[in-house]
Protein backbone atom coordinates (compact mmCIF):
# COMPACT_ATOMS: atom_id res chain seq x y z
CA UNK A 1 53.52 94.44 123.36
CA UNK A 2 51.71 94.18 120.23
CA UNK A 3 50.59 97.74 120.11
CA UNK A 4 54.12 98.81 120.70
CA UNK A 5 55.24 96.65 117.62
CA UNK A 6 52.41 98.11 115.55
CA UNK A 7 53.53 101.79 116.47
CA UNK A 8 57.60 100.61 115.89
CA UNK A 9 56.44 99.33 112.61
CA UNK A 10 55.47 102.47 111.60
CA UNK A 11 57.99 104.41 112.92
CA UNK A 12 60.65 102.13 110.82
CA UNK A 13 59.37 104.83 107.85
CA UNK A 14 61.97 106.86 108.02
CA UNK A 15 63.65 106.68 105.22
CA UNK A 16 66.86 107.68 103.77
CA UNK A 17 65.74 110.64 101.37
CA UNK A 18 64.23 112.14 104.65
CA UNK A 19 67.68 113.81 105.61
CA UNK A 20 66.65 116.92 103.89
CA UNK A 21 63.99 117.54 107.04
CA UNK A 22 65.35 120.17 109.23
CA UNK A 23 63.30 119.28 112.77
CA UNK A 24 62.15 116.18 114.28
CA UNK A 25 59.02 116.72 113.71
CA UNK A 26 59.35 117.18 110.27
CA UNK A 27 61.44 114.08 109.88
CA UNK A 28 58.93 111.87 111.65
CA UNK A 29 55.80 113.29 109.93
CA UNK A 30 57.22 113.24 106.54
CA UNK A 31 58.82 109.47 106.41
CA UNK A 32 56.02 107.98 108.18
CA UNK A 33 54.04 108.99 105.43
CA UNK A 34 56.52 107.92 102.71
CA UNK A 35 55.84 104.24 104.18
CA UNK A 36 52.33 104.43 104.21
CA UNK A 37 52.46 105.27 100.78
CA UNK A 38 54.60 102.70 99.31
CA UNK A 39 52.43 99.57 101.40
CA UNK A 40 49.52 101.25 99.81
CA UNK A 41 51.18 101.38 96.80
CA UNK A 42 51.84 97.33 97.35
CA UNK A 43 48.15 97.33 98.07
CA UNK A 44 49.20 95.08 100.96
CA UNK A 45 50.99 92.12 99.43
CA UNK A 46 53.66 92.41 101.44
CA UNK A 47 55.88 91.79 98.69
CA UNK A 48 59.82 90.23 99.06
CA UNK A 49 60.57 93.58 97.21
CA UNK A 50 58.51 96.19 99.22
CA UNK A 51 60.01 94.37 102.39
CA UNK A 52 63.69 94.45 101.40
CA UNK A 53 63.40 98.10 100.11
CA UNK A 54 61.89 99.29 103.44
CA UNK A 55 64.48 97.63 105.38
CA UNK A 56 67.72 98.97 103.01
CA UNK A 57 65.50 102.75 103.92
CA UNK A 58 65.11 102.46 107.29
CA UNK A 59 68.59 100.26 108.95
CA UNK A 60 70.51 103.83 108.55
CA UNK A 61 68.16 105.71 110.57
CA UNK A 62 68.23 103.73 113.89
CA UNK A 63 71.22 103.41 116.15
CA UNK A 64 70.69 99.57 116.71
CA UNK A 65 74.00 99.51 119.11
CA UNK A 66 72.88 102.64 120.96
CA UNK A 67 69.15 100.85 121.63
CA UNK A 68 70.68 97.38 122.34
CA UNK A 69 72.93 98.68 124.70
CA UNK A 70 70.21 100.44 126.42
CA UNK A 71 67.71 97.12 126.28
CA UNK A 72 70.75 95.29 128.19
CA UNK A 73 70.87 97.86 130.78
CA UNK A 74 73.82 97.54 133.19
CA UNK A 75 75.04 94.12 131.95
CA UNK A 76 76.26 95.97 128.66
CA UNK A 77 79.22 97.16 130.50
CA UNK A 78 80.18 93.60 131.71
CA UNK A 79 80.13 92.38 127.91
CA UNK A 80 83.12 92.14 125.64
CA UNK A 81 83.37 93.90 122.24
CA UNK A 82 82.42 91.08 120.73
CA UNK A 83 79.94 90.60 122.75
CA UNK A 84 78.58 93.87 122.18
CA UNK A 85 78.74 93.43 118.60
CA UNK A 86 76.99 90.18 118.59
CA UNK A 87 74.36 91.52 120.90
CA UNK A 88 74.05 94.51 118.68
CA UNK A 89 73.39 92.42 115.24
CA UNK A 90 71.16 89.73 116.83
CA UNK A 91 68.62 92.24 118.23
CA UNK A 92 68.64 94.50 115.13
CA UNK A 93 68.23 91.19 112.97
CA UNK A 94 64.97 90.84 115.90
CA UNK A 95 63.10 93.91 115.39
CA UNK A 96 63.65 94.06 111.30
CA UNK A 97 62.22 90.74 111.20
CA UNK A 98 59.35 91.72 113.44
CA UNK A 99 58.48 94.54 111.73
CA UNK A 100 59.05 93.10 108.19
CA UNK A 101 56.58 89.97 109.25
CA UNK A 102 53.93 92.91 110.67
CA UNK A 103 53.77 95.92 108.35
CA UNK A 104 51.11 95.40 106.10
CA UNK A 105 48.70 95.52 109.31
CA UNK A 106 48.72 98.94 109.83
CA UNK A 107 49.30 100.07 106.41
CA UNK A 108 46.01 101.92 106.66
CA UNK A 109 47.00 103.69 109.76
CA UNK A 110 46.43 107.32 110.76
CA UNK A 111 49.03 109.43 112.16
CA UNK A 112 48.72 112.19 114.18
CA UNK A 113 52.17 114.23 114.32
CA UNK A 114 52.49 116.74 117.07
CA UNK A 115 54.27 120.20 116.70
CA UNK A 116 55.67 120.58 120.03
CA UNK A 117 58.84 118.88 120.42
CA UNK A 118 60.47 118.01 123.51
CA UNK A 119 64.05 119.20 123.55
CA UNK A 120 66.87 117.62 126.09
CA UNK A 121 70.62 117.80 126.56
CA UNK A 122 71.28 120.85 125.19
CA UNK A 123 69.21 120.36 122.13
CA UNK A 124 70.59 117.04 121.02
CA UNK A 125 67.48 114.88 122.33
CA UNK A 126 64.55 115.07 121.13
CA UNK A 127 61.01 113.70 121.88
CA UNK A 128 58.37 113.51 119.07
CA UNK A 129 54.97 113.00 120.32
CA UNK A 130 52.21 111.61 117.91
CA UNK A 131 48.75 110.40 117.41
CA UNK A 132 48.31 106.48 115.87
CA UNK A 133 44.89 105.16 114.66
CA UNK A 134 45.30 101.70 114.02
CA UNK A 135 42.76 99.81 111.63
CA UNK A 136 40.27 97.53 113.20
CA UNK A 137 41.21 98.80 116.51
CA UNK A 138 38.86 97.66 118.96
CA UNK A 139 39.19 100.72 120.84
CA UNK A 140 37.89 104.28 120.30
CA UNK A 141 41.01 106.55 121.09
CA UNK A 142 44.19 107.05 119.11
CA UNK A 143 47.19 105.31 120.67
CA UNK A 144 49.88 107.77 122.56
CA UNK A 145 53.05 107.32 120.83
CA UNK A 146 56.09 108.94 122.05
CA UNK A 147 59.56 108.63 118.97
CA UNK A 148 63.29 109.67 120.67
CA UNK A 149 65.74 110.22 118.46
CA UNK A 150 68.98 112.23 118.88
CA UNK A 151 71.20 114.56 116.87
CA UNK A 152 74.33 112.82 115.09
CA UNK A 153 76.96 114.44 112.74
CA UNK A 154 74.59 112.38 110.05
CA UNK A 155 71.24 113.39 111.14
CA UNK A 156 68.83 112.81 113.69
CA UNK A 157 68.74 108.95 114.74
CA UNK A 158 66.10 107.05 116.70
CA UNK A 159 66.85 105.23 119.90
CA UNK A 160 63.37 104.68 121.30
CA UNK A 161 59.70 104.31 121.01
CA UNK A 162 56.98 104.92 123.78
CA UNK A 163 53.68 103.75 123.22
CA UNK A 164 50.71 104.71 126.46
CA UNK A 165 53.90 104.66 128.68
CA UNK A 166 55.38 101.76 127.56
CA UNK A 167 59.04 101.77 126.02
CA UNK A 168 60.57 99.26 123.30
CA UNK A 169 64.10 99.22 125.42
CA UNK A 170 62.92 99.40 128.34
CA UNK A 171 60.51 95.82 127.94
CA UNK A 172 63.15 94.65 126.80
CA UNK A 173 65.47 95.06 129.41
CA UNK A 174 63.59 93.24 131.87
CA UNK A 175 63.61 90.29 129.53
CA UNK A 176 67.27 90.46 128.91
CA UNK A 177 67.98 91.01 132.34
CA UNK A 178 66.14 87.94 133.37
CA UNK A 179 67.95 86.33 130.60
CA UNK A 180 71.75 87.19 131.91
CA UNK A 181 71.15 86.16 135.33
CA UNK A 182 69.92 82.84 134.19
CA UNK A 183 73.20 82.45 131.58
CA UNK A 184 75.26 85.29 131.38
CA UNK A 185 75.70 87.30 128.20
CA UNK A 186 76.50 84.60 125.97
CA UNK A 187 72.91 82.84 126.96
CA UNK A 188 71.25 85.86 125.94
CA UNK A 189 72.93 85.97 122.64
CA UNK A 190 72.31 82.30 122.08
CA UNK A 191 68.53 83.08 123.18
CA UNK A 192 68.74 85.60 120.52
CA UNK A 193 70.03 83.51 118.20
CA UNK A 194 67.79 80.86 118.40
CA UNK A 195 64.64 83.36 118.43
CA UNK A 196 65.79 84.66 114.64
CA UNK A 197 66.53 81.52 113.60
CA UNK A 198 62.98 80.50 114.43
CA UNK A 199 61.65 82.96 112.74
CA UNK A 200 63.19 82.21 109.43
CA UNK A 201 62.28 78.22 109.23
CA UNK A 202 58.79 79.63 110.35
């Protein structure tokens, strides 16, 4: 789980000047770098600044209703609107808070983008397939990492990460599920909830 936060964290590069890349590829290799440079930049302070300016770059790029409703799997067509919406905010409000609390760890990352690009549904899917070098890593070979994103009337938008075989939505949607059969939607919001909350008084 950590190593797919690490690789998330880096993916949340993508920034909003990056709309000028024409491919996937090009989009994923040229952000990710813009974020490396600005930690380094921050020499890894972490700063409230750095943070919120990160954050304001990267919240465009990323579907958050799109992944959430993919993380709650089958039970997202049981929920209300406001349900959805709810859902949709508390688990976007989760993984910018995760990565804002982790990214100066891997500020000295490599990445390794590769050129081939997996193409589905007509051209409107697309799988970016990379290289990631963490620092300190205990073990010898670079980390599989696997970046879906789709085409949108505003750009290419990312839905997914895969690190070693291992996707963000999907470990998530065996914890939500087990969530919503315990207490229904409205559990797993409040389990939400009180997860972001902690993470603020902490």
């Amino acid at each position: 789980m950590k190593k797919l936060f690490a690789c998330f964290a880096m993916l949340f590069g993508l920034s909003s000047i990056a709309h000028a890349a024409d491919t996937p590829v090009d989009l994923v290799r040229d952000t990710s770098r813009q974020v490396l440079e600005m930690l380094s930049k921050d020499n890894g302070k972490n700063s409230a600044k750095v943070r919120e300016q990160l954050i304001n770059m990267v919240t465009p790029k990323f579907d958050f209703q799109r992944m959430t409703a993919l993380a709650v799997g089958k039970d997202w067509r049981a929920a209300t609107p406001a349900q959805k919406q709810q859902l949709a905010k508390e688990f976007e409000t989760l993984l910018v808070g995760t990565y804002s609390a982790t990214m100066t760890r891997f500020k000295n990352a490599q990445i390794e983008i590769k050129p081939n690009v997996l193409l589905n549904n007509e051209g409107r899917e697309a799988v970016v397939k990379s290289e990631v070098t963490l620092p300190g890593s205990a073990e010898k070979k670079p980390i599989n990492v696997d970046y879906t994103l789709y085409k949108t009337p505003q750009g290419w938008k990312v839905f997914n990460v895969t690190v070693e075989g291992g996707s963000l939505v999907t470990i998530y949607r065996n914890q939500f599920g087990e969530q919503v059969r315990k207490s229904g939607i409205d559990g797993l919001i409040k389990s939400l909830q009180d997860k972001n909350s902690g993470a603020k008084a902490a």
